[in-house]
C-alpha atoms as a PDB file:
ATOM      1  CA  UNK A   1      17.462 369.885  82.574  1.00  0.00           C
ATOM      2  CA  UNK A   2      13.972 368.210  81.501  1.00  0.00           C
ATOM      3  CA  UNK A   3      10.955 368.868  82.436  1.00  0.00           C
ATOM      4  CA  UNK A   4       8.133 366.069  83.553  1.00  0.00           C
ATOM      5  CA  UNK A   5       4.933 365.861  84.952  1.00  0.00           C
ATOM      6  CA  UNK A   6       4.487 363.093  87.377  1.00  0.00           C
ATOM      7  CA  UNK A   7       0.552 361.842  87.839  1.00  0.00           C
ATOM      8  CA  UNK A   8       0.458 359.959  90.919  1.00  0.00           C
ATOM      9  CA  UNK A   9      -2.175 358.157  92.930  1.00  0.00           C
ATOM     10  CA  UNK A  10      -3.781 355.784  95.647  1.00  0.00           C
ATOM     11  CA  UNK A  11      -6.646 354.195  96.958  1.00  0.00           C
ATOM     12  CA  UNK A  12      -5.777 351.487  99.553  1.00  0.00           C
ATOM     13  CA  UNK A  13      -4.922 352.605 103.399  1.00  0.00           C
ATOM     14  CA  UNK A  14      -3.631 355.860 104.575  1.00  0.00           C
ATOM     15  CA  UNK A  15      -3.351 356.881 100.301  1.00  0.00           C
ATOM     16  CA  UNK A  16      -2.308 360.448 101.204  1.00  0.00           C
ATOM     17  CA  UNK A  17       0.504 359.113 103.617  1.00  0.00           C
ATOM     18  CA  UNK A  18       1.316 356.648 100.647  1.00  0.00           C
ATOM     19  CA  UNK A  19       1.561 359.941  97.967  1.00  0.00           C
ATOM     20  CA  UNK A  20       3.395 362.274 100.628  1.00  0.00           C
ATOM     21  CA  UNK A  21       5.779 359.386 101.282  1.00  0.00           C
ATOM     22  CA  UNK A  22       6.271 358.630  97.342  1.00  0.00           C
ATOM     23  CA  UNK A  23       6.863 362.756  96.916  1.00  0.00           C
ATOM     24  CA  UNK A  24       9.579 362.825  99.791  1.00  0.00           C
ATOM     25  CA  UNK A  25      11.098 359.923  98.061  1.00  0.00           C
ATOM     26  CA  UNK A  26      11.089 361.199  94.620  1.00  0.00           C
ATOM     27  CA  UNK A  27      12.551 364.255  95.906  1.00  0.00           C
ATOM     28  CA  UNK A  28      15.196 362.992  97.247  1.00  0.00           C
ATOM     29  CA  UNK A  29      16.897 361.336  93.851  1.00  0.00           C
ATOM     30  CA  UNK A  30      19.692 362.938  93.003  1.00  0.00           C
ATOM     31  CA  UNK A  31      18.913 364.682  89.475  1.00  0.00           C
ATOM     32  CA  UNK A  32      15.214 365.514  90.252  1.00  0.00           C
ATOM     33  CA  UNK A  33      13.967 368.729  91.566  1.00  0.00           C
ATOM     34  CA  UNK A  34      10.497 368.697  92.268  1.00  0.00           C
ATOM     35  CA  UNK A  35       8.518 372.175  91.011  1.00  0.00           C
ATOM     36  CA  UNK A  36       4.934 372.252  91.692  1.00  0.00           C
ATOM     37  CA  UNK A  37       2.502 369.736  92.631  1.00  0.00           C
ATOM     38  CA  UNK A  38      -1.085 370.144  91.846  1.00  0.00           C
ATOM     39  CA  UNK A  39      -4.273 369.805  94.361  1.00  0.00           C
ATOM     40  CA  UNK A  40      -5.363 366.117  95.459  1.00  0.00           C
ATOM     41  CA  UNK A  41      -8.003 365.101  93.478  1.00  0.00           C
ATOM     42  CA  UNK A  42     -11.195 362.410  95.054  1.00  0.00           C
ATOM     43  CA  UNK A  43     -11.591 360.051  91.676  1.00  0.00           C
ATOM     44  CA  UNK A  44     -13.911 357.035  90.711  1.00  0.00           C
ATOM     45  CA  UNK A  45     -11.843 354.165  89.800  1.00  0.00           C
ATOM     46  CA  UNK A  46     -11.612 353.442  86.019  1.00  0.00           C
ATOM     47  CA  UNK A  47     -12.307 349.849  84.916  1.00  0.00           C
ATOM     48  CA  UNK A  48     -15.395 348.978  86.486  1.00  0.00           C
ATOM     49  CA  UNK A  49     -13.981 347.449  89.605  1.00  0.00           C
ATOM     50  CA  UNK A  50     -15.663 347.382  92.698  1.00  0.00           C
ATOM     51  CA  UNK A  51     -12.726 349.333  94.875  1.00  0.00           C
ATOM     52  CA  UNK A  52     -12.418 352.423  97.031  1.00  0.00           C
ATOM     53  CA  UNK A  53     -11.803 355.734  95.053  1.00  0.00           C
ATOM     54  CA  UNK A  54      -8.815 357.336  94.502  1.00  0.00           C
ATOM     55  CA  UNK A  55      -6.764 360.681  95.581  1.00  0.00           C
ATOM     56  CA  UNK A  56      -4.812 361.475  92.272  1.00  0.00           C
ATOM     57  CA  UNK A  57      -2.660 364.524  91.422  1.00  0.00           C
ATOM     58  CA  UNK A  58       0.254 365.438  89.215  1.00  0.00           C
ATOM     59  CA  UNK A  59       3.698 367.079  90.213  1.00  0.00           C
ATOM     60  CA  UNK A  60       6.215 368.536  88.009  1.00  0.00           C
ATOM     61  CA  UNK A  61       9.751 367.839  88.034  1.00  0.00           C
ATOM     62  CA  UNK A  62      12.655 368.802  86.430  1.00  0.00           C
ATOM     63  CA  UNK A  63      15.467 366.382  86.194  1.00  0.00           C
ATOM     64  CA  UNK A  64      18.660 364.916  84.499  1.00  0.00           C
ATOM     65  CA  UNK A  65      17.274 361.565  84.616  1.00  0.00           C
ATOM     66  CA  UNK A  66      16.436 359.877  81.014  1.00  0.00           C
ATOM     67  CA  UNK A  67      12.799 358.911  80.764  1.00  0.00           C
ATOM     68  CA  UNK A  68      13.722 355.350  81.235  1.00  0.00           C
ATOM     69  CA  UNK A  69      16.172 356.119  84.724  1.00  0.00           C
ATOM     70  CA  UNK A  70      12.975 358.444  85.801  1.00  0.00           C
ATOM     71  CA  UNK A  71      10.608 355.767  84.573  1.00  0.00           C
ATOM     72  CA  UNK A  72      13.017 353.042  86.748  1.00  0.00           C
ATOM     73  CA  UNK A  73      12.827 355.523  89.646  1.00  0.00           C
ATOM     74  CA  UNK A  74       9.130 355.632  89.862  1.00  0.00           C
ATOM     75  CA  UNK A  75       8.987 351.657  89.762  1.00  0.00           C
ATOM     76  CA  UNK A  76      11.583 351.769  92.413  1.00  0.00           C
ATOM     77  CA  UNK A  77      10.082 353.967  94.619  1.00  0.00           C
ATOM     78  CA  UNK A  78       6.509 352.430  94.099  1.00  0.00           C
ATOM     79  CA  UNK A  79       7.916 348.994  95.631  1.00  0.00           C
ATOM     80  CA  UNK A  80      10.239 351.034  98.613  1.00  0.00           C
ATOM     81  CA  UNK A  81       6.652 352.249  99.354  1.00  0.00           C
ATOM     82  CA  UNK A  82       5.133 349.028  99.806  1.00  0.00           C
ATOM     83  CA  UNK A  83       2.799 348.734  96.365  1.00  0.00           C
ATOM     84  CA  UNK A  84       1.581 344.983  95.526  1.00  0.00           C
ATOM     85  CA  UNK A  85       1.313 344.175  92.117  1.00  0.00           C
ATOM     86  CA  UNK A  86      -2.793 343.283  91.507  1.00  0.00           C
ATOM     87  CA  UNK A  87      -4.918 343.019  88.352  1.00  0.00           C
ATOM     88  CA  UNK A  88      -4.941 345.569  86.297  1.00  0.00           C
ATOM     89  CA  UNK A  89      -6.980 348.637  87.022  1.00  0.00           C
ATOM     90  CA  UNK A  90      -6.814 347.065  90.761  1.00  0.00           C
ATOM     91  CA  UNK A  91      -6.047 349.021  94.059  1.00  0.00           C
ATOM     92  CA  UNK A  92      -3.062 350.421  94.892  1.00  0.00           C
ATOM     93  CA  UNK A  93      -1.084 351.576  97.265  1.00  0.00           C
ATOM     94  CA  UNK A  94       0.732 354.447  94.810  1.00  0.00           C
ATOM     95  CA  UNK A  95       0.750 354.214  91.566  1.00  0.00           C
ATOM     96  CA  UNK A  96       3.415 356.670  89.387  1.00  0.00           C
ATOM     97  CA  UNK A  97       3.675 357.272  86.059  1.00  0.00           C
ATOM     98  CA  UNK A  98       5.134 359.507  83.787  1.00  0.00           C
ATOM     99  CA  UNK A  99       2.622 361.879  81.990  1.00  0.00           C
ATOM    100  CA  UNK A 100       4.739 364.073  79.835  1.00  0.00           C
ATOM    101  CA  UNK A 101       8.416 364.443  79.486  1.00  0.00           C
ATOM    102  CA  UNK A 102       9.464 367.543  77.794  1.00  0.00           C
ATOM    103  CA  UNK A 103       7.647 367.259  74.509  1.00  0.00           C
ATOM    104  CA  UNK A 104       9.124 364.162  73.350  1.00  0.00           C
ATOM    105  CA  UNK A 105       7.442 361.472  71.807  1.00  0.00           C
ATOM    106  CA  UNK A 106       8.518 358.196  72.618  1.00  0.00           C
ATOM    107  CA  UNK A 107       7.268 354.787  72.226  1.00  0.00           C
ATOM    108  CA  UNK A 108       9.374 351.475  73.851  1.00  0.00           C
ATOM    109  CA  UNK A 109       8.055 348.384  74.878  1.00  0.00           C
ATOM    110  CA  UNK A 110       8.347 349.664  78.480  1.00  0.00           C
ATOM    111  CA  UNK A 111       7.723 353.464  78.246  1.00  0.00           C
ATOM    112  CA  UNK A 112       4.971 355.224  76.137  1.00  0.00           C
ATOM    113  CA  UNK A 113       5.168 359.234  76.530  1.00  0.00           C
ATOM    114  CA  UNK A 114       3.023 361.017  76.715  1.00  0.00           C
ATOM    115  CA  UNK A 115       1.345 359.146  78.406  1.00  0.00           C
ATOM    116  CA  UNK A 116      -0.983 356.769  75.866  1.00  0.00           C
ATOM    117  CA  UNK A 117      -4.229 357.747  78.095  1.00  0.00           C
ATOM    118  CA  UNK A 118      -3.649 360.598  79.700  1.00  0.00           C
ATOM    119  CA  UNK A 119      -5.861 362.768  77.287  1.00  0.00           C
ATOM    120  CA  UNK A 120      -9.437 360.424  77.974  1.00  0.00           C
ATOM    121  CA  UNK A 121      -8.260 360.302  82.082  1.00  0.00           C
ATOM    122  CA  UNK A 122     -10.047 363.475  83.900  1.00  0.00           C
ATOM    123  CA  UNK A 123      -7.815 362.485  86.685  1.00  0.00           C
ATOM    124  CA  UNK A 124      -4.749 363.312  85.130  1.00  0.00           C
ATOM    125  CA  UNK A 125      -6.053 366.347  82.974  1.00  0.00           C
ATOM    126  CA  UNK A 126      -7.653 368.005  85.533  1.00  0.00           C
ATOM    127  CA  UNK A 127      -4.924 368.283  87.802  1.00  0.00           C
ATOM    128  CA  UNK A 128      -2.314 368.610  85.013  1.00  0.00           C
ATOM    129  CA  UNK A 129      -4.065 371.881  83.701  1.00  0.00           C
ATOM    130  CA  UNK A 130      -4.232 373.519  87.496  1.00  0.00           C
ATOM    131  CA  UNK A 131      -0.634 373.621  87.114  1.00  0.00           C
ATOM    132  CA  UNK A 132       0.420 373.528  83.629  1.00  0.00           C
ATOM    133  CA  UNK A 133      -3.739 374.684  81.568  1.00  0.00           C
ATOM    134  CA  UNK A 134      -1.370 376.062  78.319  1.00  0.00           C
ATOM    135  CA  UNK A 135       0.932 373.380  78.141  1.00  0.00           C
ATOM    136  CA  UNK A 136       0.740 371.890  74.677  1.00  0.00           C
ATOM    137  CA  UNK A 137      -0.003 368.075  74.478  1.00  0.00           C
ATOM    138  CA  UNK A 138       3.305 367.262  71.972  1.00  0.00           C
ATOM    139  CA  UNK A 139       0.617 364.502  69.695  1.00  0.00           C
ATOM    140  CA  UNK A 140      -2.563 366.569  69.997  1.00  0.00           C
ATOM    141  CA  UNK A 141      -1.031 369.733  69.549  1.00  0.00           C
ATOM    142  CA  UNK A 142      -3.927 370.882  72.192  1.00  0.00           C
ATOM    143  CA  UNK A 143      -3.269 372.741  75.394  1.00  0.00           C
ATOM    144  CA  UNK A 144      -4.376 370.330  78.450  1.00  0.00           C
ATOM    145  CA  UNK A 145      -6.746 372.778  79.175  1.00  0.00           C
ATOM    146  CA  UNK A 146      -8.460 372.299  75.997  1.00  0.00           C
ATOM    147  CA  UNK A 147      -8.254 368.524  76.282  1.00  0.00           C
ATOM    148  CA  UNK A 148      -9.707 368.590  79.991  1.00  0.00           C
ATOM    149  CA  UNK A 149     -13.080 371.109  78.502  1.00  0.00           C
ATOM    150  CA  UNK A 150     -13.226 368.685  75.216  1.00  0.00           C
ATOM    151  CA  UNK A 151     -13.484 364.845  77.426  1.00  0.00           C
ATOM    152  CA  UNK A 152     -15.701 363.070  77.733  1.00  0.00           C
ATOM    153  CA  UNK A 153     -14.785 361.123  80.381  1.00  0.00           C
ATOM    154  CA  UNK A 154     -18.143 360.895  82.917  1.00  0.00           C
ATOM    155  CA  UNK A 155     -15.964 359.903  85.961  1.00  0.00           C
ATOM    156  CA  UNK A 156     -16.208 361.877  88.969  1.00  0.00           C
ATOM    157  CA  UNK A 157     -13.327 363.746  89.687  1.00  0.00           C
ATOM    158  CA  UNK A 158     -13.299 365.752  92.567  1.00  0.00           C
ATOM    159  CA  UNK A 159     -10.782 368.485  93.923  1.00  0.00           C
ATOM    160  CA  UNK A 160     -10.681 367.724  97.301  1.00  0.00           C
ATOM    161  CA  UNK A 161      -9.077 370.820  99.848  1.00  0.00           C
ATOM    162  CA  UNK A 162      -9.080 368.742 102.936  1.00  0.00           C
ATOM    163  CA  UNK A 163      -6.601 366.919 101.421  1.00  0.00           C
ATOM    164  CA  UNK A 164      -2.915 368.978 101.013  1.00  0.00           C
ATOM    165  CA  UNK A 165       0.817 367.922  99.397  1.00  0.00           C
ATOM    166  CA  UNK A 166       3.917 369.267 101.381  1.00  0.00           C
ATOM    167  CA  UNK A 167       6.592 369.200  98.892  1.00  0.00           C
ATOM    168  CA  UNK A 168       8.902 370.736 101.879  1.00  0.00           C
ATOM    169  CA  UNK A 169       8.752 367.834 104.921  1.00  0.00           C
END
């Protein structure tokens, strides 16, 4: 078994019906347990584009899947869910991508991990280190924890309680 974080998010519509919806989906893949899933998160967009913030989180998974057949997956699920392809940094229904995957380091035309941004994005650190603070980025050789107190990233992001994941429904 692997284990991968998952950063997920939304702005357009009902966004946390679009993320519990992606979640049950996800779940459901045969060779993919999902573990934890962090708090929902209230983020500025990045990209200076006039848009409607985001709710943003991470989950962790562990799975058989390679990180290309989990990368597919996410894709897959993305369009069952009804996401548009826009401009980039435009809204989104649910947007998935694959933070970390064990602590390989891969690069592909197609699949980057980690994650090329994830260490200047407060909206994947800070959720990432709720769940995971001492997990070491494999390039940085940082915990996320460390990376999250060291960014300088000025965008707000927000833990938001009124907002709750049900990993179980």
């Amino acid at each position: 078994m692997h284990l991968a974080f998952i950063g997920f998010g939304s702005n357009i519509g009902d966004r946390l019906t679009y993320i519990q919806n992606s979640l049950h989906s996800l779940s459901e893949v045969e060779g993919i347990s999902l573990k934890t899933v962090s708090s929902i998160y209230k983020t500025e967009p990045v990209g200076n584009v006039e848009q409607d913030d985001f709710l943003n989180g991470v989950v962790s998974l562990e799975t058989t899947l390679t990180p290309h057949s989990l990368l597919h997956t996410l894709k897959d699920i993305e369009i069952s869910i009804g996401r548009q392809h826009r401009k980039r940094w435009g809204a989104r229904e649910i947007d998935m991508d694959i933070i970390i995957y064990d602590d390989l380091c891969l690069q592909t035309p197609d699949l980057t991990i980690p994650h090329p941004d994830m260490h200047l994005r407060r909206f994947v650190l800070a959720p990432l280190a709720e769940i995971v603070p001492n997990l070491t980025h494999p390039v940085f050789n940082k915990s996320i924890l460390t990376l999250l107190l060291s960014l300088k990233d000025e965008k707000s992001v927000v833990k938001d309680n009124s907002y709750s994941v049900n990993l179980t429904s």
